[in-house]
C-alpha atoms as a PDB file:
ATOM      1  CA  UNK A   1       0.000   0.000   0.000  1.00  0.00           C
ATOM      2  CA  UNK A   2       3.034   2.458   0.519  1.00  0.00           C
ATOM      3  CA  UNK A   3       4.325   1.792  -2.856  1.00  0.00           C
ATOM      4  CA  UNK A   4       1.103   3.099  -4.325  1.00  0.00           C
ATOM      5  CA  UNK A   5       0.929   6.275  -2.606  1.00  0.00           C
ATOM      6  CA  UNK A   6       3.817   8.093  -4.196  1.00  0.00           C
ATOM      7  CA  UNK A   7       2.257   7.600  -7.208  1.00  0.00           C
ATOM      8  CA  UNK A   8      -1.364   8.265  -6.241  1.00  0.00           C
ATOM      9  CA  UNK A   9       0.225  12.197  -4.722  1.00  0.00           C
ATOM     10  CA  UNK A  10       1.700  12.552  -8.119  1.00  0.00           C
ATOM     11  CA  UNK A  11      -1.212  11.638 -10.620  1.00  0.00           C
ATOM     12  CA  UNK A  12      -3.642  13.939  -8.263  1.00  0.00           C
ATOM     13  CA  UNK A  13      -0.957  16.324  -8.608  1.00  0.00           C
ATOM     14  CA  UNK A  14      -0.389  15.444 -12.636  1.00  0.00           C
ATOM     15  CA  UNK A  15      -4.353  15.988 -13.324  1.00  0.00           C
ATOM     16  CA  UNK A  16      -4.709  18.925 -11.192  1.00  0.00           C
ATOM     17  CA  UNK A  17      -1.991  20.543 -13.193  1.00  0.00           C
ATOM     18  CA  UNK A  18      -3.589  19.500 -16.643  1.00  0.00           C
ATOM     19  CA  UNK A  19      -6.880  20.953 -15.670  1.00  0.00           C
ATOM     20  CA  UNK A  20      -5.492  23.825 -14.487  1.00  0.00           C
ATOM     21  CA  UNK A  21      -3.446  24.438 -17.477  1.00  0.00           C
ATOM     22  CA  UNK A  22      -7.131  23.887 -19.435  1.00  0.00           C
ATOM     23  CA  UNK A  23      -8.719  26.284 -17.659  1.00  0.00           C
ATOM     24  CA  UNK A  24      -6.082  28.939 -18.605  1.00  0.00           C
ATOM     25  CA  UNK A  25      -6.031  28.784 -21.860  1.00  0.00           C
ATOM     26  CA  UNK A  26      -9.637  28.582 -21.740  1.00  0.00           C
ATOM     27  CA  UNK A  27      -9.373  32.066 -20.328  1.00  0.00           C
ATOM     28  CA  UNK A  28      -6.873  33.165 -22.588  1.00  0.00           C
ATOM     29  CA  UNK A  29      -8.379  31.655 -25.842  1.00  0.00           C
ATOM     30  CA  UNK A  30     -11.908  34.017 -24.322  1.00  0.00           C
ATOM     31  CA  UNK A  31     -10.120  37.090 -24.108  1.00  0.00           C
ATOM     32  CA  UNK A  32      -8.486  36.628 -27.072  1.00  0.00           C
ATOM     33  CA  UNK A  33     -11.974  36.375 -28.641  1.00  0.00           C
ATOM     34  CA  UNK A  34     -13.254  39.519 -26.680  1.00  0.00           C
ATOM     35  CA  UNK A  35      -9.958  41.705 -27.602  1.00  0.00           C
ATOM     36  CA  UNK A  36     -10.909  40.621 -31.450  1.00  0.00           C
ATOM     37  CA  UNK A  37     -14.291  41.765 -31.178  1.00  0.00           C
ATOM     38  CA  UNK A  38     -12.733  44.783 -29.691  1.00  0.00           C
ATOM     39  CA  UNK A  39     -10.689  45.452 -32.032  1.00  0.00           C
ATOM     40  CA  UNK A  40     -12.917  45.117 -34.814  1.00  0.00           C
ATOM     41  CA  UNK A  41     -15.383  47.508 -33.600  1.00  0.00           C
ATOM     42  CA  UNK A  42     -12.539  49.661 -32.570  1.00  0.00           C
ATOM     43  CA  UNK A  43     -11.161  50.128 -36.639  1.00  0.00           C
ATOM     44  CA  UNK A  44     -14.941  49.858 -37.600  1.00  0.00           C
ATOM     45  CA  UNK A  45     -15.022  52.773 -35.496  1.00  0.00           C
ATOM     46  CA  UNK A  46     -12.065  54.675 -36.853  1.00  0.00           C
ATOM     47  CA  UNK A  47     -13.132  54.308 -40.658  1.00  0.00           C
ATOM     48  CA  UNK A  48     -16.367  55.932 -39.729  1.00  0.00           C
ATOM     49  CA  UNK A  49     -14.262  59.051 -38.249  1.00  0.00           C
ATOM     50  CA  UNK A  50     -12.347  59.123 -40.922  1.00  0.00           C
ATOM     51  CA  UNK A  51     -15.153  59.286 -43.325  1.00  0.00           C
ATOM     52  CA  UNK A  52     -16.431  61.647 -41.121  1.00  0.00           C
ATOM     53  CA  UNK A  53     -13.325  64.062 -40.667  1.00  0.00           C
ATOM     54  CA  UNK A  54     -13.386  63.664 -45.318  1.00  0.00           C
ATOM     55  CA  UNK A  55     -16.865  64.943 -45.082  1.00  0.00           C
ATOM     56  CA  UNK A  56     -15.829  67.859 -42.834  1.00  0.00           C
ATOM     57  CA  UNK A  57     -13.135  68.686 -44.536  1.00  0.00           C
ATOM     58  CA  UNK A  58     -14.993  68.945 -47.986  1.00  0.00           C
ATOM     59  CA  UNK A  59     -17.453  71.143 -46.479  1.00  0.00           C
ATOM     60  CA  UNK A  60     -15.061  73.564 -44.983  1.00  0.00           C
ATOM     61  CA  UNK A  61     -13.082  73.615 -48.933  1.00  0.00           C
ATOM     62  CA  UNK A  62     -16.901  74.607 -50.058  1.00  0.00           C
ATOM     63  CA  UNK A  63     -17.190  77.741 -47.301  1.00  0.00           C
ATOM     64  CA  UNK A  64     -13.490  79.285 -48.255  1.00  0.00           C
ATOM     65  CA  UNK A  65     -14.809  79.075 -51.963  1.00  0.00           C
ATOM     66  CA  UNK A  66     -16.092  82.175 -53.059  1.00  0.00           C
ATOM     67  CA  UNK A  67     -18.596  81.149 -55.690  1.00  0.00           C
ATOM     68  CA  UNK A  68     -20.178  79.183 -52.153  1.00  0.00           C
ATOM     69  CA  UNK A  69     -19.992  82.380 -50.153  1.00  0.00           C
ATOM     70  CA  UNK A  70     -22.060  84.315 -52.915  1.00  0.00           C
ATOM     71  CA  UNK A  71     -24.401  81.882 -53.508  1.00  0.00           C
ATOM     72  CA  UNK A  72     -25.158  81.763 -49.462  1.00  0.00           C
ATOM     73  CA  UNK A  73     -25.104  85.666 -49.555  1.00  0.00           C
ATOM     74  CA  UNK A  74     -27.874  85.604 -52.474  1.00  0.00           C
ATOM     75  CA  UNK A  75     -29.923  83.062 -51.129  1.00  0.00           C
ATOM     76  CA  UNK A  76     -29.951  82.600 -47.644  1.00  0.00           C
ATOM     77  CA  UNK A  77     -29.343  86.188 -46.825  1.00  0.00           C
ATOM     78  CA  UNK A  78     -30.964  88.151 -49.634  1.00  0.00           C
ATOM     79  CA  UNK A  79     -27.871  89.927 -50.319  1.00  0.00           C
ATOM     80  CA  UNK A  80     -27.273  91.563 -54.195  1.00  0.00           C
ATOM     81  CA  UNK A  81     -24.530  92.842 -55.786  1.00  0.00           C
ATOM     82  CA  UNK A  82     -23.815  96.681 -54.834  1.00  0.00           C
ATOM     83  CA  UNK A  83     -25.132  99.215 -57.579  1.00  0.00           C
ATOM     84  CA  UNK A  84     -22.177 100.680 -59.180  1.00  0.00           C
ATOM     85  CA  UNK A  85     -23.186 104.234 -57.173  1.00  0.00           C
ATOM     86  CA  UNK A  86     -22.166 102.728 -54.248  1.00  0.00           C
ATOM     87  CA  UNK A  87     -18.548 101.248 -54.834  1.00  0.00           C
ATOM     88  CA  UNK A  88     -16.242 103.790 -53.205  1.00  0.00           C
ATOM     89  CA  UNK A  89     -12.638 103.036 -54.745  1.00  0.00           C
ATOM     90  CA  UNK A  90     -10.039 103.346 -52.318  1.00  0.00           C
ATOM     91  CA  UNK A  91      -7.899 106.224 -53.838  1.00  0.00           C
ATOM     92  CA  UNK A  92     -10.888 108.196 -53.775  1.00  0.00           C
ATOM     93  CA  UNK A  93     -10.737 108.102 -49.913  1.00  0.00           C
ATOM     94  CA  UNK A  94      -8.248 110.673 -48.736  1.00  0.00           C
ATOM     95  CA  UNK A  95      -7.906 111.622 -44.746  1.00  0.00           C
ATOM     96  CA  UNK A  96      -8.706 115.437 -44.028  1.00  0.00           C
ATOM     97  CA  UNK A  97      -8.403 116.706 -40.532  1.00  0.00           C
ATOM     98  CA  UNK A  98     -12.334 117.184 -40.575  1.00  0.00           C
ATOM     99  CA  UNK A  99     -12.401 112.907 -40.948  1.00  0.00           C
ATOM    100  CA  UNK A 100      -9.959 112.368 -38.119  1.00  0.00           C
ATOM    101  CA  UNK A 101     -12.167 114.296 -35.026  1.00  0.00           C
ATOM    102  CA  UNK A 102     -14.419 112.186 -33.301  1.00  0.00           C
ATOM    103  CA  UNK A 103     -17.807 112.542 -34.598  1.00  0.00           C
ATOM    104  CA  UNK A 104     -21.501 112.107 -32.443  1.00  0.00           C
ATOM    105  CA  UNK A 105     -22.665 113.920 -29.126  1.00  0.00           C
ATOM    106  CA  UNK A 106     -19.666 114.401 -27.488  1.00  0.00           C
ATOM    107  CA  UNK A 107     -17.615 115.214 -29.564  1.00  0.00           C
ATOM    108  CA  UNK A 108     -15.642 118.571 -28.598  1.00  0.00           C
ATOM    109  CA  UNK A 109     -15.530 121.374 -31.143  1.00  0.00           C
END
């Protein structure tokens, strides 16, 4: 009966081990599973914002254009093209002394 009971200690021991080596990679093999999904959704994710930030950036391109910024001027805001009686060119604009005081109520004089 001694002779038995080394080897009894070490099989317990033996199929403890194996199960607990199962049971780890069982683990492992599940998280590896979950950090796939994660990942997936993750770049998923990513392409969308990248689509996203194209998108954005094409619309900002369209506001700096100036063909976009008259068209929204005409449209949304009603705006029209100034009558030629009331483009002032800039040479025409000279500084007097009279332009420099401070105009309105309290103004000195």
């Amino acid at each position: 009966m001694k002779r038995h009971r080394p080897f009894l200690v070490l099989w317990t021991l033996a199929v403890i081990a194996c199960v607990a080596a199962f049971v780890l990679h069982l683990g492992l093999r599940s998280r590896t599973f979950q950090l796939g999904y994660e990942m997936g959704r993750t770049r998923n994710e990513q392409a969308r914002l990248r689509e996203t930030q194209r998108v954005l950036q094409l619309e900002v391109a369209s506001f700096r254009s100036p063909q976009r910024v008259e068209v929204i001027a005409k449209t949304l805001l009603g705006m029209q093209a100034p009558t030629p009686d009331r483009i002032i060119p800039m040479r025409a604009v000279v500084e007097t002394p009279e332009s420099k005081a401070p105009k309105g109520p309290h103004a000195q004089r």
